[in-house]
PDB file of N, CA and C in Angstrom:
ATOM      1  N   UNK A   1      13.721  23.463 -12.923  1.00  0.00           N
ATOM      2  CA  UNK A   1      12.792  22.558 -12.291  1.00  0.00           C
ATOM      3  C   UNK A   1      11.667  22.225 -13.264  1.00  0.00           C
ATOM      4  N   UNK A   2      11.282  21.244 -13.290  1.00  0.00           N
ATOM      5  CA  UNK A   2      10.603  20.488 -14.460  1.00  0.00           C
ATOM      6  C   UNK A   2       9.186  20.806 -13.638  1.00  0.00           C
ATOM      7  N   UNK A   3       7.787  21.460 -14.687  1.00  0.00           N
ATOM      8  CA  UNK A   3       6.366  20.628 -13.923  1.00  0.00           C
ATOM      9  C   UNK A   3       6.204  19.217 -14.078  1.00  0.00           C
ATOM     10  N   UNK A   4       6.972  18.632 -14.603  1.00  0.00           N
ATOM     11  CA  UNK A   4       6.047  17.131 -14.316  1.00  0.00           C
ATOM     12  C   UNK A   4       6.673  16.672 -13.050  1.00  0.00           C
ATOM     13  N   UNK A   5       5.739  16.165 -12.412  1.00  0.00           N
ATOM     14  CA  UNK A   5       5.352  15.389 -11.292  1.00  0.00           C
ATOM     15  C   UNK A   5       5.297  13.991 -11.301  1.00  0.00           C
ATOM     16  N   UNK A   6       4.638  13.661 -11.971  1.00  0.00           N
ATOM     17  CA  UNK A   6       4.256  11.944 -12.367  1.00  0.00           C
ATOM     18  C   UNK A   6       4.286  11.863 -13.456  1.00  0.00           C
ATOM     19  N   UNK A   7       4.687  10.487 -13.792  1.00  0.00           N
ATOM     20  CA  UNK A   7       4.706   9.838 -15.103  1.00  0.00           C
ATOM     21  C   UNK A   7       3.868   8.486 -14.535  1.00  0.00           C
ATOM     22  N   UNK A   8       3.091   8.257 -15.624  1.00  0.00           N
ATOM     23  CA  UNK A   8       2.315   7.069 -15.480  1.00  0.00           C
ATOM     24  C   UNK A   8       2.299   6.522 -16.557  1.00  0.00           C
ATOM     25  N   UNK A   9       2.989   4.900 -16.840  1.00  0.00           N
ATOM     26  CA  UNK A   9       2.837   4.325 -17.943  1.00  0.00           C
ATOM     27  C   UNK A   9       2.113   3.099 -17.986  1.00  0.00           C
ATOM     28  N   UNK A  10       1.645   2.478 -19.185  1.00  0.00           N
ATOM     29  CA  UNK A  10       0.903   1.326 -19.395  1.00  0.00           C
ATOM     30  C   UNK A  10       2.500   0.157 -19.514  1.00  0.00           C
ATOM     31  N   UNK A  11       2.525  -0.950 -19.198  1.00  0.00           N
ATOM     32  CA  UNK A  11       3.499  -1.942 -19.165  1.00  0.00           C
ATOM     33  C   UNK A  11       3.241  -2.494 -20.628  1.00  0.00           C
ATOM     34  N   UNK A  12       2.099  -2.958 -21.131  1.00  0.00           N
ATOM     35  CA  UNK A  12       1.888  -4.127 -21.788  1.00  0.00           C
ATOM     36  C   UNK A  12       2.129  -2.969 -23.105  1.00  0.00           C
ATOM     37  N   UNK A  13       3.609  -3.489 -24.294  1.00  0.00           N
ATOM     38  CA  UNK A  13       3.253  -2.720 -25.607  1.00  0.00           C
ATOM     39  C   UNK A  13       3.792  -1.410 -25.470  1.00  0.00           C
ATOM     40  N   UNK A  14       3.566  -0.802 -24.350  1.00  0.00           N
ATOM     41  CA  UNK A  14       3.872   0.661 -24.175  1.00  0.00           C
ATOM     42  C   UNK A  14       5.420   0.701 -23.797  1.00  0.00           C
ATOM     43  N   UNK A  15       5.335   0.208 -22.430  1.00  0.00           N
ATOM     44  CA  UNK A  15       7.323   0.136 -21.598  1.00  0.00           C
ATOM     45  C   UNK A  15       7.835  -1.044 -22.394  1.00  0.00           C
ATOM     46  N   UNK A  16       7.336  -2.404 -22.224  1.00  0.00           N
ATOM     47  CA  UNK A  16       7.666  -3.383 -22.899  1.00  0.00           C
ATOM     48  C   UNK A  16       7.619  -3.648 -24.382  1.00  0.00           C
ATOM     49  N   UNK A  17       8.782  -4.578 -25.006  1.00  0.00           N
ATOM     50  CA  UNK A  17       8.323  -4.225 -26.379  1.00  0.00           C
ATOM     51  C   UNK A  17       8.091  -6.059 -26.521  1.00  0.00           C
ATOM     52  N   UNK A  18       7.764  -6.604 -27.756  1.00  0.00           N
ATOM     53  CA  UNK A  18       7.454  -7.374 -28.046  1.00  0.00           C
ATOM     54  C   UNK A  18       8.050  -8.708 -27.478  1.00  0.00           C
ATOM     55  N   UNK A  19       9.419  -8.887 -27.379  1.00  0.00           N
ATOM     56  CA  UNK A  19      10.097  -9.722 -26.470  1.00  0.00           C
ATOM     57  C   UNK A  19       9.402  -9.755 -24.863  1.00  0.00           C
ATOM     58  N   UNK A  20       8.765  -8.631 -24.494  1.00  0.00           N
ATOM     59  CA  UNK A  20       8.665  -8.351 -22.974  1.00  0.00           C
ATOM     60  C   UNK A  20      10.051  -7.876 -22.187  1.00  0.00           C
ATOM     61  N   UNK A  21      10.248  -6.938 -22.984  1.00  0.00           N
ATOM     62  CA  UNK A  21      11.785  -6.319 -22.628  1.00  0.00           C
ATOM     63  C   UNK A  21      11.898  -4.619 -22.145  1.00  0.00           C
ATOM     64  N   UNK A  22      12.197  -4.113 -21.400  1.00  0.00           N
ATOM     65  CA  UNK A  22      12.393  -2.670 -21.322  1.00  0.00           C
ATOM     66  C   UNK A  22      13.428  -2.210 -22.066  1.00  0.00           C
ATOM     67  N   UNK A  23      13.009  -1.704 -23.148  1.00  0.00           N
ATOM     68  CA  UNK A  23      14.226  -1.381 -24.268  1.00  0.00           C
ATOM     69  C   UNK A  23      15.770  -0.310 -22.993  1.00  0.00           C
ATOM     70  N   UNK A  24      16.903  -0.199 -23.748  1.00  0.00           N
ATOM     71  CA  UNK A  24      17.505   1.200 -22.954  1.00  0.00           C
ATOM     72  C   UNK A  24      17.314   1.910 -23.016  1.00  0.00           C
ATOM     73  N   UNK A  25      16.747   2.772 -23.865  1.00  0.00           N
ATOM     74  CA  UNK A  25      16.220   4.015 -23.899  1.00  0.00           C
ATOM     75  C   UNK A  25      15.236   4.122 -23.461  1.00  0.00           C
ATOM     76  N   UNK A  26      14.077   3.530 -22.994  1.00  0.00           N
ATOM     77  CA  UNK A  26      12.897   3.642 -21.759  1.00  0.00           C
ATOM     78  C   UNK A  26      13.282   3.633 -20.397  1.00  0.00           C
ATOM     79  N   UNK A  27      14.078   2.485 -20.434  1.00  0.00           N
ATOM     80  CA  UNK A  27      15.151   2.723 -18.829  1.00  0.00           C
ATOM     81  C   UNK A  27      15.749   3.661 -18.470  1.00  0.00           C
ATOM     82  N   UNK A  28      16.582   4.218 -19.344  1.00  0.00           N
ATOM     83  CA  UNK A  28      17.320   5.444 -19.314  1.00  0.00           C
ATOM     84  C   UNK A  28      16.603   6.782 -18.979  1.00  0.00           C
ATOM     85  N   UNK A  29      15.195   6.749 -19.744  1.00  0.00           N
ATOM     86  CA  UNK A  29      14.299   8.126 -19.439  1.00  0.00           C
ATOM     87  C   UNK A  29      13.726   7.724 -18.469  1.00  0.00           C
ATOM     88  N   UNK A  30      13.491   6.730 -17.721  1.00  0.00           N
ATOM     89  CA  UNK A  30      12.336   6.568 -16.093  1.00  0.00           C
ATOM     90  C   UNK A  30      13.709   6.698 -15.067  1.00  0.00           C
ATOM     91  N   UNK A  31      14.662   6.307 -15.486  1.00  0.00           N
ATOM     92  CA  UNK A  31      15.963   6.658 -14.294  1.00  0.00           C
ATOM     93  C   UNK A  31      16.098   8.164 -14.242  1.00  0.00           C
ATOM     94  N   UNK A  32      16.191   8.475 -15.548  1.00  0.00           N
ATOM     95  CA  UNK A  32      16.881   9.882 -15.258  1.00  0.00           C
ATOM     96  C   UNK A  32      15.801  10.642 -14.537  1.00  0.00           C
ATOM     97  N   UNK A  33      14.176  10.203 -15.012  1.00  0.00           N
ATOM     98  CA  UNK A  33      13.159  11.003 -14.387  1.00  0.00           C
ATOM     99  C   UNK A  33      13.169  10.682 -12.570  1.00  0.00           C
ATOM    100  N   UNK A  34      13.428   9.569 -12.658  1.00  0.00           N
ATOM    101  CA  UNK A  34      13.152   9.227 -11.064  1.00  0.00           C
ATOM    102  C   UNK A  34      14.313  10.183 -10.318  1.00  0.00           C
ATOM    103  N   UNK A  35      15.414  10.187 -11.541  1.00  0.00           N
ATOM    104  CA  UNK A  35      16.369  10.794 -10.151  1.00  0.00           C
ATOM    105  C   UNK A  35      16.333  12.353 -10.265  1.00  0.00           C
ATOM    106  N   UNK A  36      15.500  13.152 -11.493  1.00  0.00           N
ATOM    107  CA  UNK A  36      14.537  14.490 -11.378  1.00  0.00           C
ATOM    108  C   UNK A  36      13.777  14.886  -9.850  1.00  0.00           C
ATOM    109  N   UNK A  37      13.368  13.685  -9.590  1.00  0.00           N
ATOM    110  CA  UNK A  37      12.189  13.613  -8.525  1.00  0.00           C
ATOM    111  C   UNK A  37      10.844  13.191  -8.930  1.00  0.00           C
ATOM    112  N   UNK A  38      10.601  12.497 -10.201  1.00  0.00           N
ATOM    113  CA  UNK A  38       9.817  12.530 -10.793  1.00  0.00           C
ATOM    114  C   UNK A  38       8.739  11.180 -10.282  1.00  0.00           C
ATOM    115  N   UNK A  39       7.710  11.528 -10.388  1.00  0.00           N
ATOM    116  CA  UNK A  39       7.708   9.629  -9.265  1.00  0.00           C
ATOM    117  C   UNK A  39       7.255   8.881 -10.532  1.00  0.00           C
ATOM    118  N   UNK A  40       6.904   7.724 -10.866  1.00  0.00           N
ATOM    119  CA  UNK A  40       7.213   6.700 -11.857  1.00  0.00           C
ATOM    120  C   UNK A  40       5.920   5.650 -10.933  1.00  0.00           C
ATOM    121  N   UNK A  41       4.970   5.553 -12.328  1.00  0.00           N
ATOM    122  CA  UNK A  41       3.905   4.639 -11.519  1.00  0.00           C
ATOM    123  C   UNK A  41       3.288   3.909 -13.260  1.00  0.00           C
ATOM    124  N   UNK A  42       3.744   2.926 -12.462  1.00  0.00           N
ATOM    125  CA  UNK A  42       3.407   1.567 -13.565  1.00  0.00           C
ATOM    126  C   UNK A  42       2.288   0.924 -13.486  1.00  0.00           C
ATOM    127  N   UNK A  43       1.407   1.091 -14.698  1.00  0.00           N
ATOM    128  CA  UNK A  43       0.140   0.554 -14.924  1.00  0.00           C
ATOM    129  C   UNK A  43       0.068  -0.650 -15.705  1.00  0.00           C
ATOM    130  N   UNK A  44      -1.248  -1.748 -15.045  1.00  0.00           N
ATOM    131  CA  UNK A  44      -1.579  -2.545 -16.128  1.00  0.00           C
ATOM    132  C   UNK A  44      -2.752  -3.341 -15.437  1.00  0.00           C
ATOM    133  N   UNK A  45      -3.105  -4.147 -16.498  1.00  0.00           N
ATOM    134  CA  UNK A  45      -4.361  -4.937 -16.057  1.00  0.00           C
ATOM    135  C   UNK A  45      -3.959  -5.857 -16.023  1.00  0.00           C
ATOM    136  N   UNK A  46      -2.447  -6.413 -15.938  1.00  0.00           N
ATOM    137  CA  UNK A  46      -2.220  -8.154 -15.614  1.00  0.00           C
ATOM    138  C   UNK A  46      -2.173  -7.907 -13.913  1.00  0.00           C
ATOM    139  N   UNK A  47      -1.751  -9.026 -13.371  1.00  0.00           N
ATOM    140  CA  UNK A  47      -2.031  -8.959 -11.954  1.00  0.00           C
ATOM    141  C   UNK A  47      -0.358  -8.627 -11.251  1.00  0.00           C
ATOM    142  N   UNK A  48      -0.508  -8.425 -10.110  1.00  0.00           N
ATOM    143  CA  UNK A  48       0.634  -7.347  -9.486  1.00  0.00           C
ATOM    144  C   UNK A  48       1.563  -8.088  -9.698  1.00  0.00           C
ATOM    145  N   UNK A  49       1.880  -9.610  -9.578  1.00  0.00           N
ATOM    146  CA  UNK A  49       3.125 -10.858  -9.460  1.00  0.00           C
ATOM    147  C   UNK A  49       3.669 -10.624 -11.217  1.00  0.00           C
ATOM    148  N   UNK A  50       2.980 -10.258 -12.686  1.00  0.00           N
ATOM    149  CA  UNK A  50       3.559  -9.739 -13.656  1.00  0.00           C
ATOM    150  C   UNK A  50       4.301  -8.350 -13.731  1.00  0.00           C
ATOM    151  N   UNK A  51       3.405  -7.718 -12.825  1.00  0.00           N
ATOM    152  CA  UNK A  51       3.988  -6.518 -12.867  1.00  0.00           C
ATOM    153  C   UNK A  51       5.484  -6.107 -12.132  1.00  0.00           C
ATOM    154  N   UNK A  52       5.198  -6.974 -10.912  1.00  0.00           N
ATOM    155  CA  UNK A  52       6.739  -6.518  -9.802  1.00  0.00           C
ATOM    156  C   UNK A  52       7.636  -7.040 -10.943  1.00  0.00           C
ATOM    157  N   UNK A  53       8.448  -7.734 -11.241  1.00  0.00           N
ATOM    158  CA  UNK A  53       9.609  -8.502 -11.761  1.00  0.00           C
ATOM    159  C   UNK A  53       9.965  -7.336 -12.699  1.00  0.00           C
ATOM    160  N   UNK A  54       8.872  -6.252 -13.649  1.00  0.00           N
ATOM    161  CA  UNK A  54       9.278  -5.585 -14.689  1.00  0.00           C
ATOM    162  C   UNK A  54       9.805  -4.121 -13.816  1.00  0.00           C
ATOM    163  N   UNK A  55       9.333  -3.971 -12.502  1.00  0.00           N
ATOM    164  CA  UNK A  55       8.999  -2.851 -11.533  1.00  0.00           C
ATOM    165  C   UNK A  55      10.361  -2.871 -11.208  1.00  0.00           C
ATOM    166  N   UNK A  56      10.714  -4.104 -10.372  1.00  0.00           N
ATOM    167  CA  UNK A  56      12.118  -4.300  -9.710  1.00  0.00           C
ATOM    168  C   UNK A  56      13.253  -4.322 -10.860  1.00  0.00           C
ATOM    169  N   UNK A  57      12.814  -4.739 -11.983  1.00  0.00           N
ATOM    170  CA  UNK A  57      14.355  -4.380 -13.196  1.00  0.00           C
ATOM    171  C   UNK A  57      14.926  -2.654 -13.473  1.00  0.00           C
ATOM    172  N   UNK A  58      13.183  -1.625 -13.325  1.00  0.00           N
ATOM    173  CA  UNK A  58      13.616  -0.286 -13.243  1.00  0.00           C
ATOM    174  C   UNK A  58      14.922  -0.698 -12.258  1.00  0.00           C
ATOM    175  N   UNK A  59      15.335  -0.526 -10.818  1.00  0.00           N
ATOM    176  CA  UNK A  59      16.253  -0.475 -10.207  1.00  0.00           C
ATOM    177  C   UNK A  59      15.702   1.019  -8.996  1.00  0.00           C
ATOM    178  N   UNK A  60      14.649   1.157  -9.116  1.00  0.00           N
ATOM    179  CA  UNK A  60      13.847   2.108  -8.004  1.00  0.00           C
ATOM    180  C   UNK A  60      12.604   2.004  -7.770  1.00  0.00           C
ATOM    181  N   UNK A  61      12.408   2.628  -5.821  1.00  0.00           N
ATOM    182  CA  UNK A  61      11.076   2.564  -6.319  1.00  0.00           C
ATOM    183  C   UNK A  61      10.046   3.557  -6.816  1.00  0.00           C
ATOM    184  N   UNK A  62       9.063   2.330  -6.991  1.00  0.00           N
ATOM    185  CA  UNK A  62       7.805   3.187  -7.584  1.00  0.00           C
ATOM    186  C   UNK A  62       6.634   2.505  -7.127  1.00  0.00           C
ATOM    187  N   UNK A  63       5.441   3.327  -7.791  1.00  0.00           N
ATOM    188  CA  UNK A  63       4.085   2.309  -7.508  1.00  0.00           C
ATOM    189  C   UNK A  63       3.590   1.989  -8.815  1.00  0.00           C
ATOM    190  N   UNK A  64       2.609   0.915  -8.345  1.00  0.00           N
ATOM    191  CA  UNK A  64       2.264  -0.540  -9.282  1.00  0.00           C
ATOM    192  C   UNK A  64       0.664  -0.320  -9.124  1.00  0.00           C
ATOM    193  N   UNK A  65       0.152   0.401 -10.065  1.00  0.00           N
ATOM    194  CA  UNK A  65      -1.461  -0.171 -10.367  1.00  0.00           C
ATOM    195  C   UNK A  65      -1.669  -1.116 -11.371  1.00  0.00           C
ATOM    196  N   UNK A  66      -2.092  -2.709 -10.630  1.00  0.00           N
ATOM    197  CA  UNK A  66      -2.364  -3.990 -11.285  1.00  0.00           C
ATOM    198  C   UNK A  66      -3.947  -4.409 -11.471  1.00  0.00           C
ATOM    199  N   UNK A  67      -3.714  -5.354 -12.126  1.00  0.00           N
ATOM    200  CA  UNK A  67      -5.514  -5.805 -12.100  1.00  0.00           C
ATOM    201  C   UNK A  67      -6.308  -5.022 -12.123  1.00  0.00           C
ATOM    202  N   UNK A  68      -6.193  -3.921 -13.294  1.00  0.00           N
ATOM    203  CA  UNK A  68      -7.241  -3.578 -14.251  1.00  0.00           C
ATOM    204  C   UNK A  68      -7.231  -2.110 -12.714  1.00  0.00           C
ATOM    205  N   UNK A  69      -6.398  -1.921 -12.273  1.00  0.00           N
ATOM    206  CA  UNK A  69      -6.837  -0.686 -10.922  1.00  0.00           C
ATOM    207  C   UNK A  69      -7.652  -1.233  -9.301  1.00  0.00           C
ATOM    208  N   UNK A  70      -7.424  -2.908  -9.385  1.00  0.00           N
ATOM    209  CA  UNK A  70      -7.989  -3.528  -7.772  1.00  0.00           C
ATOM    210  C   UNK A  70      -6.865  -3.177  -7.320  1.00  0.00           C
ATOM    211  N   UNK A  71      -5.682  -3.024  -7.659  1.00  0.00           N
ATOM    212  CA  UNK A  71      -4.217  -3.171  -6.523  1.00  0.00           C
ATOM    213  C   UNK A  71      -3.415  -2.288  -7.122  1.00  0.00           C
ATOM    214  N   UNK A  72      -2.836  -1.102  -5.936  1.00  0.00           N
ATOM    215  CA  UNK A  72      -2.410  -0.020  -6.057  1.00  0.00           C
ATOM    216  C   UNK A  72      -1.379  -0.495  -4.998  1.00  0.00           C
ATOM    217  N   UNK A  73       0.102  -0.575  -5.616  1.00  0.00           N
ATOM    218  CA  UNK A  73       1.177  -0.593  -3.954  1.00  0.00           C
ATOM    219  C   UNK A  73       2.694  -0.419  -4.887  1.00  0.00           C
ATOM    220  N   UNK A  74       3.448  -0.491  -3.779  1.00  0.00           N
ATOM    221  CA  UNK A  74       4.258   0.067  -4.078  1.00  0.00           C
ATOM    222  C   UNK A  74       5.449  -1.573  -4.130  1.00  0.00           C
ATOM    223  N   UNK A  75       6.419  -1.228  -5.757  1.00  0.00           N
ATOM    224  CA  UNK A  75       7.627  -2.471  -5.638  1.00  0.00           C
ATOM    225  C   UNK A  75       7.973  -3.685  -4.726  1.00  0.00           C
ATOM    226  N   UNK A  76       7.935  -2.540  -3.060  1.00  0.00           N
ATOM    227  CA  UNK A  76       8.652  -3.172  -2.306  1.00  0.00           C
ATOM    228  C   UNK A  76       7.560  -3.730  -1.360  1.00  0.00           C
ATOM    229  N   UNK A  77       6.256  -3.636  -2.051  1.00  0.00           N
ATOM    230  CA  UNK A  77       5.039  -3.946  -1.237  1.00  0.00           C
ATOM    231  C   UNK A  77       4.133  -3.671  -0.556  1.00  0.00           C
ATOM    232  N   UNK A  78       4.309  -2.404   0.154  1.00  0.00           N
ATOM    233  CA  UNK A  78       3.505  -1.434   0.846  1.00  0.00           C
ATOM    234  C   UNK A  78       2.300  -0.917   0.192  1.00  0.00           C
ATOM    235  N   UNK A  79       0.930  -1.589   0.835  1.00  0.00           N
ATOM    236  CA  UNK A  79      -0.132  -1.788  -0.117  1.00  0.00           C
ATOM    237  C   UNK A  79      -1.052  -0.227  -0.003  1.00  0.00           C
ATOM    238  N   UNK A  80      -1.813   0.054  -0.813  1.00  0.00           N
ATOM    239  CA  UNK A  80      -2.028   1.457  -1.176  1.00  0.00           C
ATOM    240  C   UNK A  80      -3.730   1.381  -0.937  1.00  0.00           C
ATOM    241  N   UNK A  81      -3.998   0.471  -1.849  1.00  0.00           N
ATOM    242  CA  UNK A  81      -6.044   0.185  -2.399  1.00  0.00           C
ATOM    243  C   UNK A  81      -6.024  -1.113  -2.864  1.00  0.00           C
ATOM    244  N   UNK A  82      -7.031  -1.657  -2.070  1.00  0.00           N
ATOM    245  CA  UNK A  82      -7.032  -3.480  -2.797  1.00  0.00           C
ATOM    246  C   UNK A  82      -8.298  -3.407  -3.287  1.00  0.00           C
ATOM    247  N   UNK A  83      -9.003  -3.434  -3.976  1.00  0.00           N
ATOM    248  CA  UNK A  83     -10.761  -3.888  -4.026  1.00  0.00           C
ATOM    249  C   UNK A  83     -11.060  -5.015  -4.722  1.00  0.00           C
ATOM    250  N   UNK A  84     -11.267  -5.715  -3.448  1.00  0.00           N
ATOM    251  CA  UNK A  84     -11.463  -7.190  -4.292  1.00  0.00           C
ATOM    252  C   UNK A  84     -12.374  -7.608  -5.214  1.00  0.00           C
ATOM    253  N   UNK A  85     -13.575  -7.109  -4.867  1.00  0.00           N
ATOM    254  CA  UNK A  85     -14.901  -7.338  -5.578  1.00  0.00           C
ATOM    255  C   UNK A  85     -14.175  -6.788  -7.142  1.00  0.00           C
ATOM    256  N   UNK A  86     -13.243  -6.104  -7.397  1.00  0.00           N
ATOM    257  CA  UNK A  86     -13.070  -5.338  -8.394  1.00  0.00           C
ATOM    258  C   UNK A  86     -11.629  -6.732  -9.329  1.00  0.00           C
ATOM    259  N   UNK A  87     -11.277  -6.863  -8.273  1.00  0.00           N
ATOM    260  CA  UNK A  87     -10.537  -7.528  -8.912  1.00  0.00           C
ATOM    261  C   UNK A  87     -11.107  -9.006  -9.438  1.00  0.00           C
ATOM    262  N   UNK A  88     -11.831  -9.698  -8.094  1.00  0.00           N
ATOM    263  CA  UNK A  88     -12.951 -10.948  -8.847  1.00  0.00           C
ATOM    264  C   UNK A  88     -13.455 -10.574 -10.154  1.00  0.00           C
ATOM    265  N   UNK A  89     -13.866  -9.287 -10.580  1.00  0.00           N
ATOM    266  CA  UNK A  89     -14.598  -9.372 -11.284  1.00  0.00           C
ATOM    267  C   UNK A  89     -13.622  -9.321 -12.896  1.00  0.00           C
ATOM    268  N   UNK A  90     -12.378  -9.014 -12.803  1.00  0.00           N
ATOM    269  CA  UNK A  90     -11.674  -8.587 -13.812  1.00  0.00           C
ATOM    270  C   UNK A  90     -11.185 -10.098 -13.987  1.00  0.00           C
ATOM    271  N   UNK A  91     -11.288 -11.066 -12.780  1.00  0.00           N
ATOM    272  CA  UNK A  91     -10.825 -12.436 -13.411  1.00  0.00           C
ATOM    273  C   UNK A  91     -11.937 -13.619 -13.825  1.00  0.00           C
ATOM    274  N   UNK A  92     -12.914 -12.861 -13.456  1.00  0.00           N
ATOM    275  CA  UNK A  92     -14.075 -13.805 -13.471  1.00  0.00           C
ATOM    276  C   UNK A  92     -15.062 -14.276 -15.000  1.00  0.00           C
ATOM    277  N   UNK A  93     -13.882 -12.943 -16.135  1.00  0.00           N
ATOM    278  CA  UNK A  93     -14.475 -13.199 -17.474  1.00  0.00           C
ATOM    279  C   UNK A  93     -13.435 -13.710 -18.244  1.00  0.00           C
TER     280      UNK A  93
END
């Protein structure tokens, strides 16, 4: 039995590579972790509609912190933390 619990990655550069691609071997280690039990939570500061499309190619779910940390939910939508004032403000510069 593994201690890790969570994995939390950055999308932009980190999962994705320059194409905007999830290489196989990143896929391969968040599958095998998810099916560990491992939960899988995808970070970034673009807004949640960039993030799902890369979320839903994993092929499980997970949760999605978007917009810089205003929106916390999960793939299939089930919303977690919205703060708007937080998010106005991440689009407002």
């Amino acid at each position: 039995m593994s201690s890790v619990r969570l994995i939390a990655i950055d999308i932009d550069g980190t999962l994705l590579d320059s194409n905007f691609q999830v290489s196989a071997r990143n896929l391969a280690t968040l599958r095998r972790a998810n099916s560990l039990g491992i939960e899988i939570v995808l970070a970034t500061g673009r807004r949640h509609t960039f993030a799902l499309p890369v979320a839903q190619a994993l092929g499980f779910e997970l949760t999605l912190i978007s917009s810089n940390g205003a929106v916390t939910r999960t793939n299939d939508g089930k919303l977690f933390h919205r703060d708007p004032c937080r998010s106005a403000l991440h689009w407002s510069w």
